[in-house]
Structure formats: C-alpha cells, structure tokens
N, C-alpha and C. Protein backbone atom coordinates (compact mmCIF):
# COMPACT_ATOMS: atom_id res chain seq x y z
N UNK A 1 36.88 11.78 16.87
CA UNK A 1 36.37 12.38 15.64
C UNK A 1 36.38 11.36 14.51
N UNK A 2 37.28 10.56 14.55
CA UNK A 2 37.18 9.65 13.62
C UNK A 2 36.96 8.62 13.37
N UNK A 3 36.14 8.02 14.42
CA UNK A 3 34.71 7.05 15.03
C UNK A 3 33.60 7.47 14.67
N UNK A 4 33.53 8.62 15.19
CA UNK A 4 32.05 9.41 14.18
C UNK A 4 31.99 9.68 13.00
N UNK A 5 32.79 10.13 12.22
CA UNK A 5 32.97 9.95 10.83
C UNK A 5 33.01 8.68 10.45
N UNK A 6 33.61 7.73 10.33
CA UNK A 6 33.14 6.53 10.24
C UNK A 6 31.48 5.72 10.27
N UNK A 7 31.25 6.04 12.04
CA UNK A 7 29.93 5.63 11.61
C UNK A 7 29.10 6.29 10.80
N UNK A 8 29.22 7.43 10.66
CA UNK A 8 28.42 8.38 9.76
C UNK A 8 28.31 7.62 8.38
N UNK A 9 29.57 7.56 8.12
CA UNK A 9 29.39 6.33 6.55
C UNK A 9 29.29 5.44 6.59
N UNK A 10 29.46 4.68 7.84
CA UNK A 10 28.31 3.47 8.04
C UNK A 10 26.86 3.42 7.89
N UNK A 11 26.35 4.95 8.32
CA UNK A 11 25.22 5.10 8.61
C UNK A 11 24.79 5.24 7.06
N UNK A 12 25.37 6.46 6.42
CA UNK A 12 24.91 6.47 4.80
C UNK A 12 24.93 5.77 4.10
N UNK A 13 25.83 4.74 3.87
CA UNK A 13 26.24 4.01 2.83
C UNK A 13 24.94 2.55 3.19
N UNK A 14 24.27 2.34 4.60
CA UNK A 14 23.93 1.20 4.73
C UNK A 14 22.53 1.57 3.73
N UNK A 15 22.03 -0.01 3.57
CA UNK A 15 21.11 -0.15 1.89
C UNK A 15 20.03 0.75 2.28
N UNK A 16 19.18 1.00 3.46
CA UNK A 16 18.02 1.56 3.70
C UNK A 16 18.15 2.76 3.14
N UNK A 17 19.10 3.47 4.27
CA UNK A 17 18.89 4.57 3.89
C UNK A 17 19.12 5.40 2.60
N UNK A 18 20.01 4.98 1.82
CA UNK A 18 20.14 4.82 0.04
C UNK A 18 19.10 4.84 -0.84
N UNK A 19 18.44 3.64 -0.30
CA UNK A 19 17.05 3.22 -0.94
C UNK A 19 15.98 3.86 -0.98
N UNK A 20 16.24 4.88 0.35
CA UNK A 20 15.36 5.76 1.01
C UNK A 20 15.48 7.19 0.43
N UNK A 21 16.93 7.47 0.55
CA UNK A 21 16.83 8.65 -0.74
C UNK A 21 16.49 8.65 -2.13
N UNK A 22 17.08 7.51 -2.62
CA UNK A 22 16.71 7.57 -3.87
C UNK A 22 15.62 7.22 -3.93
N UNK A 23 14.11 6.94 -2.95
CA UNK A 23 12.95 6.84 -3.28
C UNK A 23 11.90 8.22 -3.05
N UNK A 24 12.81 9.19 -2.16
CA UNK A 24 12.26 10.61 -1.85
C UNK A 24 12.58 10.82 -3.20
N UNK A 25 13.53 11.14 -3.86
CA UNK A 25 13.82 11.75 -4.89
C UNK A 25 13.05 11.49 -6.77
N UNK A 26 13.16 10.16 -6.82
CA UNK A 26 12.15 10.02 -7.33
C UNK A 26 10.75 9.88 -7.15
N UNK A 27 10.07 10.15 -6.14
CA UNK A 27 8.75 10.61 -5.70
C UNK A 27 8.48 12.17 -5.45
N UNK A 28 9.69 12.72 -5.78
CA UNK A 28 9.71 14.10 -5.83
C UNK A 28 9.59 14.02 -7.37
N UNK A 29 9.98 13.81 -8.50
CA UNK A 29 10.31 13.80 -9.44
C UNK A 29 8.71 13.52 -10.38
N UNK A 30 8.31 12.10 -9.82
CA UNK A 30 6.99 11.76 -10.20
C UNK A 30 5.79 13.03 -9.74
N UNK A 31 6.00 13.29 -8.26
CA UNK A 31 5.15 14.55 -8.13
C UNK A 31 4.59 15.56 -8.77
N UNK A 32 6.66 15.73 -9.33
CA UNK A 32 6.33 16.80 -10.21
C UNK A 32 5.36 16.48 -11.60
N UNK A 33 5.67 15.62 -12.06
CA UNK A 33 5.02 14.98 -13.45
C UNK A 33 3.97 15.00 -13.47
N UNK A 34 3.51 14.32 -12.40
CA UNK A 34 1.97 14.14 -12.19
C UNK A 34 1.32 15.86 -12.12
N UNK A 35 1.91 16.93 -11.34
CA UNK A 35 1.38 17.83 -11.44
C UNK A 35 1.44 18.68 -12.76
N UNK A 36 2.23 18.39 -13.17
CA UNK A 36 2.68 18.90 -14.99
C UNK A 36 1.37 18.49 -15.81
N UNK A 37 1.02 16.60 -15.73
CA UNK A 37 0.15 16.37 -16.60
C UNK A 37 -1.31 17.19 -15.51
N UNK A 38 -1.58 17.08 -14.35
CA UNK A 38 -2.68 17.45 -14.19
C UNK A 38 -3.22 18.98 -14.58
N UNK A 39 -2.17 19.37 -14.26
CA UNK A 39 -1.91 21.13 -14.64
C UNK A 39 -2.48 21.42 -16.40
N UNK A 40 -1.61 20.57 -17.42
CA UNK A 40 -1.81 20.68 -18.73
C UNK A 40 -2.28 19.91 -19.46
N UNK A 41 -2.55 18.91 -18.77
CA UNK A 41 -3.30 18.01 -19.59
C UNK A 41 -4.86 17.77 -18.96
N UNK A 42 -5.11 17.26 -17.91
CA UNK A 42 -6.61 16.88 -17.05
C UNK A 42 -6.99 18.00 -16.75
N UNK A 43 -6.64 19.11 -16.24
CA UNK A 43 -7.40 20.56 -15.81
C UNK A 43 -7.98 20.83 -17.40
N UNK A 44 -7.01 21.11 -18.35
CA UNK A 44 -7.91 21.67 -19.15
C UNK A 44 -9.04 20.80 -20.00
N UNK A 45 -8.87 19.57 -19.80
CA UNK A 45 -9.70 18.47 -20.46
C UNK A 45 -11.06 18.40 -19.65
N UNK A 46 -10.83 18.32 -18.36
CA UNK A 46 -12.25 19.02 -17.46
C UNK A 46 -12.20 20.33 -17.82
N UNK A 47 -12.07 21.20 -18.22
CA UNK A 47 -12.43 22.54 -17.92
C UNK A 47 -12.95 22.76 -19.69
N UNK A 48 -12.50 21.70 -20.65
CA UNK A 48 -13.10 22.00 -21.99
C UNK A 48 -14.66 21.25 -21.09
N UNK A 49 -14.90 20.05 -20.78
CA UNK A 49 -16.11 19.60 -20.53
C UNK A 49 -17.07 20.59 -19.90
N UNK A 50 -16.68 21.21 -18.78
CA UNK A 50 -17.64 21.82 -18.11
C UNK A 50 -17.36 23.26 -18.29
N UNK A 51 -16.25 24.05 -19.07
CA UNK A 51 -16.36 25.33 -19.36
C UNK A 51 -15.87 26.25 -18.83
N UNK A 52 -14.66 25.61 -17.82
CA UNK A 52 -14.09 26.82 -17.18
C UNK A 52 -12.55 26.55 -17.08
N UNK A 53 -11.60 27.36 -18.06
CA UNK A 53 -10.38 26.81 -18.23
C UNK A 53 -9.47 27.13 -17.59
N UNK A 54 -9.85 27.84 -16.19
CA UNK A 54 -8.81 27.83 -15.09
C UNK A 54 -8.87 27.51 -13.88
N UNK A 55 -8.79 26.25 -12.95
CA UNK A 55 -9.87 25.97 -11.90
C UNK A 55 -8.62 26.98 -10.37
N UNK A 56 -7.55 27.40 -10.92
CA UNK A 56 -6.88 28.28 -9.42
C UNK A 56 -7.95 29.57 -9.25
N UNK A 57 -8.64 29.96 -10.18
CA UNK A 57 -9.10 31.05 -10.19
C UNK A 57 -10.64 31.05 -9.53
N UNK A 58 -11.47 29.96 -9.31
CA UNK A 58 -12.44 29.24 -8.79
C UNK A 58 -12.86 29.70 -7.47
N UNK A 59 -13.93 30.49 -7.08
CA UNK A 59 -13.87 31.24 -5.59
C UNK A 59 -15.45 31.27 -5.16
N UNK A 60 -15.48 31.67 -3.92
CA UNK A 60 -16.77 32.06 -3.24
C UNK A 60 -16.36 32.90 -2.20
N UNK A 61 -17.68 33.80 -2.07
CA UNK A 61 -17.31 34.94 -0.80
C UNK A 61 -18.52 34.26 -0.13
N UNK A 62 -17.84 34.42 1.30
CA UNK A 62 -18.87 34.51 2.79
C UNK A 62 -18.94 35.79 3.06
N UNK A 63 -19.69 36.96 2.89
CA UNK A 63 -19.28 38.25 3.63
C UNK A 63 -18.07 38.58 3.02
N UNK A 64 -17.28 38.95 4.18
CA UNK A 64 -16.08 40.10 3.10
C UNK A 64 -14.59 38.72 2.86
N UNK A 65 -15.08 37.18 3.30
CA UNK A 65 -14.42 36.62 3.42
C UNK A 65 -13.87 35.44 1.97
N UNK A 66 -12.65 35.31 1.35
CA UNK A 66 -12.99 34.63 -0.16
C UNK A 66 -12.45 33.71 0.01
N UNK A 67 -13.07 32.25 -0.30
CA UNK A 67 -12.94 31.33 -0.46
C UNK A 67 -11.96 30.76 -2.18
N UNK A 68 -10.71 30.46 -1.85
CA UNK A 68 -10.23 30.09 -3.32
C UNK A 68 -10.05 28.57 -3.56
N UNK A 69 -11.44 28.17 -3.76
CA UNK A 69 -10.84 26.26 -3.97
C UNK A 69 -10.63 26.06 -5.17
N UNK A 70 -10.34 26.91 -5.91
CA UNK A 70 -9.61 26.75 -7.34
C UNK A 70 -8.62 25.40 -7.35
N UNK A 71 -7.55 26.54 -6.88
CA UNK A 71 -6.58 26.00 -6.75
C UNK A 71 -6.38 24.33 -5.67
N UNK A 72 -6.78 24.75 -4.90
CA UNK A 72 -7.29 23.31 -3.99
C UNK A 72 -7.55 22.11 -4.90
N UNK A 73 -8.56 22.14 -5.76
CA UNK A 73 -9.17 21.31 -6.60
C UNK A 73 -8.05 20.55 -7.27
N UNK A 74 -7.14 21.51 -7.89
CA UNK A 74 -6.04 21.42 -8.41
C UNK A 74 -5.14 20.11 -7.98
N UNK A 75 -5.38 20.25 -6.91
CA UNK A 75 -4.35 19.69 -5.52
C UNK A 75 -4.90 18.17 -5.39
N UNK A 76 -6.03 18.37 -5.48
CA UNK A 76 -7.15 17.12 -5.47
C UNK A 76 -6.81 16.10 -6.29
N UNK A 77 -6.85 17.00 -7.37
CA UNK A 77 -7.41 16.29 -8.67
C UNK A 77 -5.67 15.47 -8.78
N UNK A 78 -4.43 16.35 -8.51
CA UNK A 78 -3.01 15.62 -8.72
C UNK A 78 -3.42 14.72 -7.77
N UNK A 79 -3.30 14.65 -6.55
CA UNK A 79 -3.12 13.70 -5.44
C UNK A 79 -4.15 12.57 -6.00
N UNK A 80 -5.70 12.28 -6.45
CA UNK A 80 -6.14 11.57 -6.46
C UNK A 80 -5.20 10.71 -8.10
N UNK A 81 -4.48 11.25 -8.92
CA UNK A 81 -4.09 10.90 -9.99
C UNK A 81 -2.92 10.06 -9.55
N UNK A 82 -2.55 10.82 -8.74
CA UNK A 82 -0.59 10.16 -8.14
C UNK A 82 -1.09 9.00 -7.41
N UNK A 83 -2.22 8.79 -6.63
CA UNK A 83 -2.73 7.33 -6.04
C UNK A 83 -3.63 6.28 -6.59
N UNK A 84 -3.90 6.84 -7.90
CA UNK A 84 -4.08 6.00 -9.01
C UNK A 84 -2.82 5.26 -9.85
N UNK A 85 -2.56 6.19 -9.88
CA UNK A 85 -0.96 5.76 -10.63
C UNK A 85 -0.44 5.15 -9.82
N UNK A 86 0.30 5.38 -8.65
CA UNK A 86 1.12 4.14 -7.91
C UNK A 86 -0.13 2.73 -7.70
N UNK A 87 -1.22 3.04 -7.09
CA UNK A 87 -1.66 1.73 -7.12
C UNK A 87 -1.59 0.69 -8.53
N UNK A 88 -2.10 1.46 -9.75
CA UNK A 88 -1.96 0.60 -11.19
C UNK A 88 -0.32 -0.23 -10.89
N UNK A 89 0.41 1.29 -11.14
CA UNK A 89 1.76 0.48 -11.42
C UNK A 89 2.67 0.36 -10.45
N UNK A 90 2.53 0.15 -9.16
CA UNK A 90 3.35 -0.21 -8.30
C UNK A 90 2.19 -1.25 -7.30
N UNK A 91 1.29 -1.11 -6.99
CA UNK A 91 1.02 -2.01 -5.74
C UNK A 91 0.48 -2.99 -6.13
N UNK A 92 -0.18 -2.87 -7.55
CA UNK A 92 -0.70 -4.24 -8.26
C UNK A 92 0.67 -5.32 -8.41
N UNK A 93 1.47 -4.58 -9.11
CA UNK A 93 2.19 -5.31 -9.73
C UNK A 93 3.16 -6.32 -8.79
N UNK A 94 3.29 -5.34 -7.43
CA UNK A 94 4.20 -5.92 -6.56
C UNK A 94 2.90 -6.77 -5.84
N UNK A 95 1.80 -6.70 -5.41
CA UNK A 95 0.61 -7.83 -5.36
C UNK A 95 1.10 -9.07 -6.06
N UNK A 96 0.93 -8.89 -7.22
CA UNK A 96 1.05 -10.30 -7.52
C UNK A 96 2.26 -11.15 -8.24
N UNK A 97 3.69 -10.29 -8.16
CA UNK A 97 4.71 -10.77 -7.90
C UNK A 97 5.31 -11.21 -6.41
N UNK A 98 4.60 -10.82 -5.33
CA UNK A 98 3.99 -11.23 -4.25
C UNK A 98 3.61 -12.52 -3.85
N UNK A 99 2.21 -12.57 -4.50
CA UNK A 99 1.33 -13.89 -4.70
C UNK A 99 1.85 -14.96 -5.39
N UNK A 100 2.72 -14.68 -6.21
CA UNK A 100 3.19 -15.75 -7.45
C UNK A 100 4.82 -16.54 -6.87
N UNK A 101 5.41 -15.68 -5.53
CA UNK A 101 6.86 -16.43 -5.31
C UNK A 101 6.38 -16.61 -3.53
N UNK A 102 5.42 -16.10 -3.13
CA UNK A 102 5.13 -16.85 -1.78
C UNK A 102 4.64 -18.19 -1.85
N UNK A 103 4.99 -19.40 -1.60
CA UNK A 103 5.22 -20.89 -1.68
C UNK A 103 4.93 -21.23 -0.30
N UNK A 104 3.90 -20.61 0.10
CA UNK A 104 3.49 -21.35 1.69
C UNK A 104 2.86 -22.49 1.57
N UNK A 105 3.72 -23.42 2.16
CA UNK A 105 3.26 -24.79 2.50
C UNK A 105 2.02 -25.31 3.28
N UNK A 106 1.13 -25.44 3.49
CA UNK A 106 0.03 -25.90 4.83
C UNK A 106 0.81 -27.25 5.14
N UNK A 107 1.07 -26.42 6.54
CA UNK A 107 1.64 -28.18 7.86
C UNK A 107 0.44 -29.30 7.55
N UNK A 108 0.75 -30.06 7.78
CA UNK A 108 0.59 -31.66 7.90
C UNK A 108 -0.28 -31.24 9.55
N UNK A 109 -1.34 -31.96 9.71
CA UNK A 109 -2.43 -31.41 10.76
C UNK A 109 -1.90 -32.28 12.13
N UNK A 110 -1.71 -31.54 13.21
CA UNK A 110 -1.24 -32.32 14.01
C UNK A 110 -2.86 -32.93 15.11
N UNK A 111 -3.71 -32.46 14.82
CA UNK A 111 -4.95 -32.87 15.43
C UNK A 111 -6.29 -33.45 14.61
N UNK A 112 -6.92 -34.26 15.06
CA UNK A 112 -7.87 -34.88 14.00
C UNK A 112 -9.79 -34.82 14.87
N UNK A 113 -10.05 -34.77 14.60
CA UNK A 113 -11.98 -34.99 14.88
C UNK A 113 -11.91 -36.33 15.83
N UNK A 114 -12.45 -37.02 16.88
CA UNK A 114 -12.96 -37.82 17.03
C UNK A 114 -13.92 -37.85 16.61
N UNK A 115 -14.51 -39.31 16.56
CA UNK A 115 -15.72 -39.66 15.66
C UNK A 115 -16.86 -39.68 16.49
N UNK A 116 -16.73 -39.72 17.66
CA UNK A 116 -18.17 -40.20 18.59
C UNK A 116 -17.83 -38.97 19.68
N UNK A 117 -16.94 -38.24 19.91
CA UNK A 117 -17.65 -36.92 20.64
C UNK A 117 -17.17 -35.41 20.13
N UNK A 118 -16.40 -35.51 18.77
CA UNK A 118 -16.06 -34.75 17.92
C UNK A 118 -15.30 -33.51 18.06
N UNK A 119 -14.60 -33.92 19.28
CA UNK A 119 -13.30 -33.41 20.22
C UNK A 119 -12.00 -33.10 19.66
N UNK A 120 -11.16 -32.34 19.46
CA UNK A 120 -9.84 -32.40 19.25
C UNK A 120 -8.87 -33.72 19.38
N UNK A 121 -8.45 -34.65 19.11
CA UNK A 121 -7.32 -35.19 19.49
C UNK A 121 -6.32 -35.62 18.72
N UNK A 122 -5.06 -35.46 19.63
CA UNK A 122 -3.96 -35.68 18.47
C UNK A 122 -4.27 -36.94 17.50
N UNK A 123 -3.23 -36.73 16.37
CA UNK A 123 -3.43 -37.76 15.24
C UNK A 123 -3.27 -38.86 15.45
N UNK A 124 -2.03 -39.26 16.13
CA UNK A 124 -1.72 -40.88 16.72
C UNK A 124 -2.13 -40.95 17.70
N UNK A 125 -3.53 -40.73 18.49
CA UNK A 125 -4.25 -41.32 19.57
C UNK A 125 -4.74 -42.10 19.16
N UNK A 126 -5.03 -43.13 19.87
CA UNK A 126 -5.43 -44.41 19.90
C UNK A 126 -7.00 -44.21 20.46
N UNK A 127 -6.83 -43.55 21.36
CA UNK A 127 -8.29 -43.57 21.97
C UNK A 127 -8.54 -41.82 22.75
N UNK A 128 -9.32 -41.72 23.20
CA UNK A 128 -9.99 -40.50 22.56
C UNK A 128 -9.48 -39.73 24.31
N UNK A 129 -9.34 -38.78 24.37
CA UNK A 129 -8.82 -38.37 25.91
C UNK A 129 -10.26 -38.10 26.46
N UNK A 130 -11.00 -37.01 25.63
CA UNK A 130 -12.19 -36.70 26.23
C UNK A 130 -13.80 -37.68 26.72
N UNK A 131 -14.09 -39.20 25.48
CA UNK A 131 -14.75 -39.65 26.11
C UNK A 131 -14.54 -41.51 26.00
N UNK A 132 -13.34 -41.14 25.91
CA UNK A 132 -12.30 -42.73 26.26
C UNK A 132 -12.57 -43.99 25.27
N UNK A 133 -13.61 -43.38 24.13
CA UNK A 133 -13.82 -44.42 22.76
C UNK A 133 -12.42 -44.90 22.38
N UNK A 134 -12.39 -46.21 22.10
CA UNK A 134 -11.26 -46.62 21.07
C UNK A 134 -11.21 -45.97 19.64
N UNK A 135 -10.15 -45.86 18.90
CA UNK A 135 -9.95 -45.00 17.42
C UNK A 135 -9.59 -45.90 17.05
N UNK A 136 -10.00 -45.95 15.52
CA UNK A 136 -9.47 -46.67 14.21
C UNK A 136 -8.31 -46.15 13.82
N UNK A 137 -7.39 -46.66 13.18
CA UNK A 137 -6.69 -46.05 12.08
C UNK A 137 -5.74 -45.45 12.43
N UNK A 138 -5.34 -45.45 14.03
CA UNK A 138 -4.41 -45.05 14.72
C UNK A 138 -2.57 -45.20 14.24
C-alpha cells in the first residue's frame, strides 16, 4: 500500500501532468470568457447589424420537425473566436520565439559536384569514382 501511494505522488507531482492540469483549467476558464464576450458582446453587435437580438432563438421547421441553429451559431461564432484568439496570442507568439532561439547550424558539405560528369563525390577526392577525371583543389 505504500508503494502505491508513493508512486501515485510520483505520478502527480511529476511536471507534465501539473502542467497539464493547470492548462485544462485555465482553458476552462478562457472558455468561459470567450463565451461571456461572445454571448454579450459579438451576438448582440451582429444582431444590432442584421436585426435579430437573440440568435438561441433562430429556427426552421421541416414538417412537424424544428430545427434550432440559434443556439448552434452561438457555438460557432465562440469556437471560431477562441481559435482566433489562441492563434493571435499563443501560436504566433510562440512561432517566433521559436524562430528567434533555434540556432541551426548548416553542416559543412561532405560531398561536392564533379566538374566533367557532375556526379556526387566526396570533398577530398582527388579523382572522380564515377568517370576517373583527375580533380583540382583536392
């Protein structure tokens, strides 16, 4: 019993999974926000434009059957806002704090052109494997 308890707080305490809650939780948190502003701020700012200031209420019948994409829209309109928002301020930013500390070197070429049959060969060949020319500069 007290091997398993142990690893258990091995298991919690290690950085992932930490990192991992506290990133559900604040993505729960932002969710909510984002649906707060879409709810009270962008629904009714479209709905002053085009005239209809409640889009849950938004419907169509097939027959005796009702369609409510009101609310759907709703759903839309957050989700497309919440993947605006993380891309601006999270995937740009980590882009090119990214781009700016990756320091990849290009190797030093370990193969060069021959000149007269325009073949691969290593750099310090002397002469050419494929059509047995002598090389300069060897």
């Amino acid at each position: 019993m007290r091997s398993l308890l142990g690893e258990f707080k091995t298991f919690v305490l290690r950085g992932n999974v930490v990192d991992l809650a506290v990133g559900i939780v604040i993505g729960a948190a932002f969710g909510a926000v984002v649906q707060g502003m879409v709810r009270d701020l962008l629904t009714p700012l479209i709905a002053a434009i085009f005239g209809s200031p409640d889009f849950s209420a938004l419907a169509f019948r097939v027959h005796q059957s009702v369609f409510r994409y009101g609310d759907f829209l709703n759903l839309v309109i957050a989700l497309l806002t919440i993947a605006v928002t993380v891309f601006v301020f999270v995937v740009k930013p980590v882009n090119v704090l990214m781009a700016r500390f990756s320091h990849q070197e290009t190797p030093e070429p370990t193969t060069r052109k021959c000149p007269f049959c325009l073949m691969d060969i290593p750099v310090k060949a002397r002469r050419c494997a494929f059509c047995t020319a002598e090389l300069d500069g060897a």
